[in-house]
N, C-alpha and C. Protein backbone atom coordinates (compact mmCIF):
# COMPACT_ATOMS: atom_id res chain seq x y z
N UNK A 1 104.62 117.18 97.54
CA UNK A 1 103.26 117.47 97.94
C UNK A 1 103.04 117.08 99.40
N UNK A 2 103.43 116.09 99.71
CA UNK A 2 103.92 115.83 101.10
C UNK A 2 105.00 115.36 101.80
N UNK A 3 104.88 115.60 103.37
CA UNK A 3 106.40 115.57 104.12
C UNK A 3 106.74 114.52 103.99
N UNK A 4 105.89 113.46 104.05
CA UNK A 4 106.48 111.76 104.21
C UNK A 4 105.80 111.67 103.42
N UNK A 5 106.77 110.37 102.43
CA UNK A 5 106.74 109.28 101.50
C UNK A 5 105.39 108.35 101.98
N UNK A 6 104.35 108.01 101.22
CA UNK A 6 103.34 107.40 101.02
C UNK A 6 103.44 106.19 100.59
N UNK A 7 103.28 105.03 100.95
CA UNK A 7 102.81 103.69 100.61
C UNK A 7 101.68 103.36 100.21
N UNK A 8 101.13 102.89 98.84
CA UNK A 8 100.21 102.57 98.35
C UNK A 8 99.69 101.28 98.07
N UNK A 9 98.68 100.44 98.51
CA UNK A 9 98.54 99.05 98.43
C UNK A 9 97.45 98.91 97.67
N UNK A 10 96.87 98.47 97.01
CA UNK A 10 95.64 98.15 96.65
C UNK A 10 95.35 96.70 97.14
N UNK A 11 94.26 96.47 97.68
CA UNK A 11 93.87 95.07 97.68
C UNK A 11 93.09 94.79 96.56
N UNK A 12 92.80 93.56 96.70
CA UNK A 12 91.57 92.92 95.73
C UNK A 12 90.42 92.54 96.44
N UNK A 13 90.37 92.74 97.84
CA UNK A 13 88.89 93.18 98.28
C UNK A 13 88.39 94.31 98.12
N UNK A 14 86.72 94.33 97.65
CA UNK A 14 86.45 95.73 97.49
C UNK A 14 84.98 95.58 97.02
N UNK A 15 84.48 96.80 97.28
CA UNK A 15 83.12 96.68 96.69
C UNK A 15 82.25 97.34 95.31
N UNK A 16 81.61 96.73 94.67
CA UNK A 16 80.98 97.33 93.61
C UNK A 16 82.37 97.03 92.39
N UNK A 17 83.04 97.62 91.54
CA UNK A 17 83.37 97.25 90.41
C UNK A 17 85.42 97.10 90.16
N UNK A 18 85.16 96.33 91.74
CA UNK A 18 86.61 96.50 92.14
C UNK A 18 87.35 96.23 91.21
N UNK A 19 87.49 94.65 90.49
CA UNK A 19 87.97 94.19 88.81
C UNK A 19 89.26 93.46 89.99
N UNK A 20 88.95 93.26 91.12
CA UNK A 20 89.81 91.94 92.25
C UNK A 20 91.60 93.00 92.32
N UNK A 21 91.01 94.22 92.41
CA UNK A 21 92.15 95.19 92.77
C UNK A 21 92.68 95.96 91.94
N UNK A 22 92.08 95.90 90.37
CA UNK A 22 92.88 96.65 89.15
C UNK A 22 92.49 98.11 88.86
N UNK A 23 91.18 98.01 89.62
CA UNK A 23 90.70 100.10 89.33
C UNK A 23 91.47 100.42 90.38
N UNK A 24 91.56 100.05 91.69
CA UNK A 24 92.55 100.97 93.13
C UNK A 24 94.05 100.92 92.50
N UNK A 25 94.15 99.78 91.75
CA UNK A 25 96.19 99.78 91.16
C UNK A 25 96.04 100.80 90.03
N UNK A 26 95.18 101.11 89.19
CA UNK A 26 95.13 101.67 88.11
C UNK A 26 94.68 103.10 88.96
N UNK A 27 94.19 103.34 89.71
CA UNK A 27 93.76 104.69 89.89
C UNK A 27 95.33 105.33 90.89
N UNK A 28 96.17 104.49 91.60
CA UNK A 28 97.00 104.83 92.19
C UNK A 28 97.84 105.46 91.76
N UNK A 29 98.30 104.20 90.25
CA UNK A 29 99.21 104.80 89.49
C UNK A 29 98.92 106.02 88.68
N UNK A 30 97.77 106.13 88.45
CA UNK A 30 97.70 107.30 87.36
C UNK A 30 97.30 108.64 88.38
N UNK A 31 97.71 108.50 89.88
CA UNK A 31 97.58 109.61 90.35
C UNK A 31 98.84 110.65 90.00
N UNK A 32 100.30 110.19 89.94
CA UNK A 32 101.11 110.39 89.42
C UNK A 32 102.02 111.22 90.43
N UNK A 33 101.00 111.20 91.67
CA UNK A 33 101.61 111.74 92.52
C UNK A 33 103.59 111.98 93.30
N UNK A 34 104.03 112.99 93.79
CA UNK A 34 105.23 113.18 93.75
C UNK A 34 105.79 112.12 95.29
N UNK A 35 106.00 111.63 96.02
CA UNK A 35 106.41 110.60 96.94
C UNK A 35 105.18 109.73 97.23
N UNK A 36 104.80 109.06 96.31
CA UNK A 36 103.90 107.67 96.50
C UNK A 36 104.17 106.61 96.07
N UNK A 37 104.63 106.05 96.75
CA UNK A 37 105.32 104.54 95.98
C UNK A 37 103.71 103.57 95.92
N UNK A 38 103.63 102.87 94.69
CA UNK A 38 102.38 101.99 94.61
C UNK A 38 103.12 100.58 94.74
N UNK A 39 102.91 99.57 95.34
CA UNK A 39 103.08 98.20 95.07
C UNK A 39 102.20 97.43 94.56
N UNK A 40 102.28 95.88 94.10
CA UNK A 40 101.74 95.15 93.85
C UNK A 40 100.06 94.85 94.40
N UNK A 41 99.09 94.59 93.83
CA UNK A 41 97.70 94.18 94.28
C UNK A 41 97.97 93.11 95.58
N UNK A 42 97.57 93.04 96.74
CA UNK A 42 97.62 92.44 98.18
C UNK A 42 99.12 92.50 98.17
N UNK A 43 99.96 93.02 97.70
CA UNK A 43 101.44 92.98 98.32
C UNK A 43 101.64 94.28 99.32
N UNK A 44 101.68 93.28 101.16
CA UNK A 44 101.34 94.30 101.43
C UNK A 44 103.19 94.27 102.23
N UNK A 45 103.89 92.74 101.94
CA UNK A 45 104.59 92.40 102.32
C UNK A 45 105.73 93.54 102.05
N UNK A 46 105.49 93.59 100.23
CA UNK A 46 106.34 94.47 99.45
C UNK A 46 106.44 96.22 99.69
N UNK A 47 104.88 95.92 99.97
CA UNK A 47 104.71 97.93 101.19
C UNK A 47 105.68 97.91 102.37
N UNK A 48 105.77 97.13 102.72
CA UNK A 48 106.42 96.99 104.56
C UNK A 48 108.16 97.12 103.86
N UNK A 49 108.34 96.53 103.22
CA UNK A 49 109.61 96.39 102.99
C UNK A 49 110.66 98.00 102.61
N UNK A 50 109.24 98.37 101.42
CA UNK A 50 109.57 99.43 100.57
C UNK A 50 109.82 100.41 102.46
N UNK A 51 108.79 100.56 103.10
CA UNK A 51 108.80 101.60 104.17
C UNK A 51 109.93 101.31 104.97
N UNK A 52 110.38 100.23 105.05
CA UNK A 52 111.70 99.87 105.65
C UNK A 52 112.93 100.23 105.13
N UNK A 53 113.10 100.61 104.25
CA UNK A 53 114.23 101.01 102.91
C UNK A 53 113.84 102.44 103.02
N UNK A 54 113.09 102.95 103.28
CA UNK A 54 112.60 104.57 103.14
C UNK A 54 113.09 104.87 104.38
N UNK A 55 112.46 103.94 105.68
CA UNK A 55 113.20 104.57 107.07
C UNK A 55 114.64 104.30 107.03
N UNK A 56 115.34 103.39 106.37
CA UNK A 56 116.91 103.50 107.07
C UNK A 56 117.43 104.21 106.31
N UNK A 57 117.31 104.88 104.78
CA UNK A 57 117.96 105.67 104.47
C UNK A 57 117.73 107.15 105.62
N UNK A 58 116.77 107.49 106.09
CA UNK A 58 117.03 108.54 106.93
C UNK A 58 118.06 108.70 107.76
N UNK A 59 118.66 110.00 107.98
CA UNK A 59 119.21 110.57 109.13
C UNK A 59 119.06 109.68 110.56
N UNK A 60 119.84 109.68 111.31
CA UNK A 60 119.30 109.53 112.86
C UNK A 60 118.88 110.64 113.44
């Protein structure tokens, strides 16, 4: 669905019926989308990493 691979974070800041990050993790995952990697609630460490592993498998 798209050219580049997507990183998905949810925090647990948020407003109105956030549930401290579980509707943005729950709505991410059940997008089901085709290159979206979701990580952990505030793991944003685990996003950076995942995008780091996505860029070196590329080509030069």
């Amino acid at each position: 669905i798209v050219a580049a691979p997507v990183v998905a974070v949810p925090t647990s800041v948020g407003y109105g019926a956030a549930f401290d990050g579980l509707a943005a993790l729950l709505t991410m995952l059940n997008s089901c989308a085709a290159g979206v990697a979701v990580v952990n609630i505030d793991n944003g460490f685990g996003g950076a990493m995942f995008a780091l592993r996505a860029l070196r498998r590329q080509p030069r």
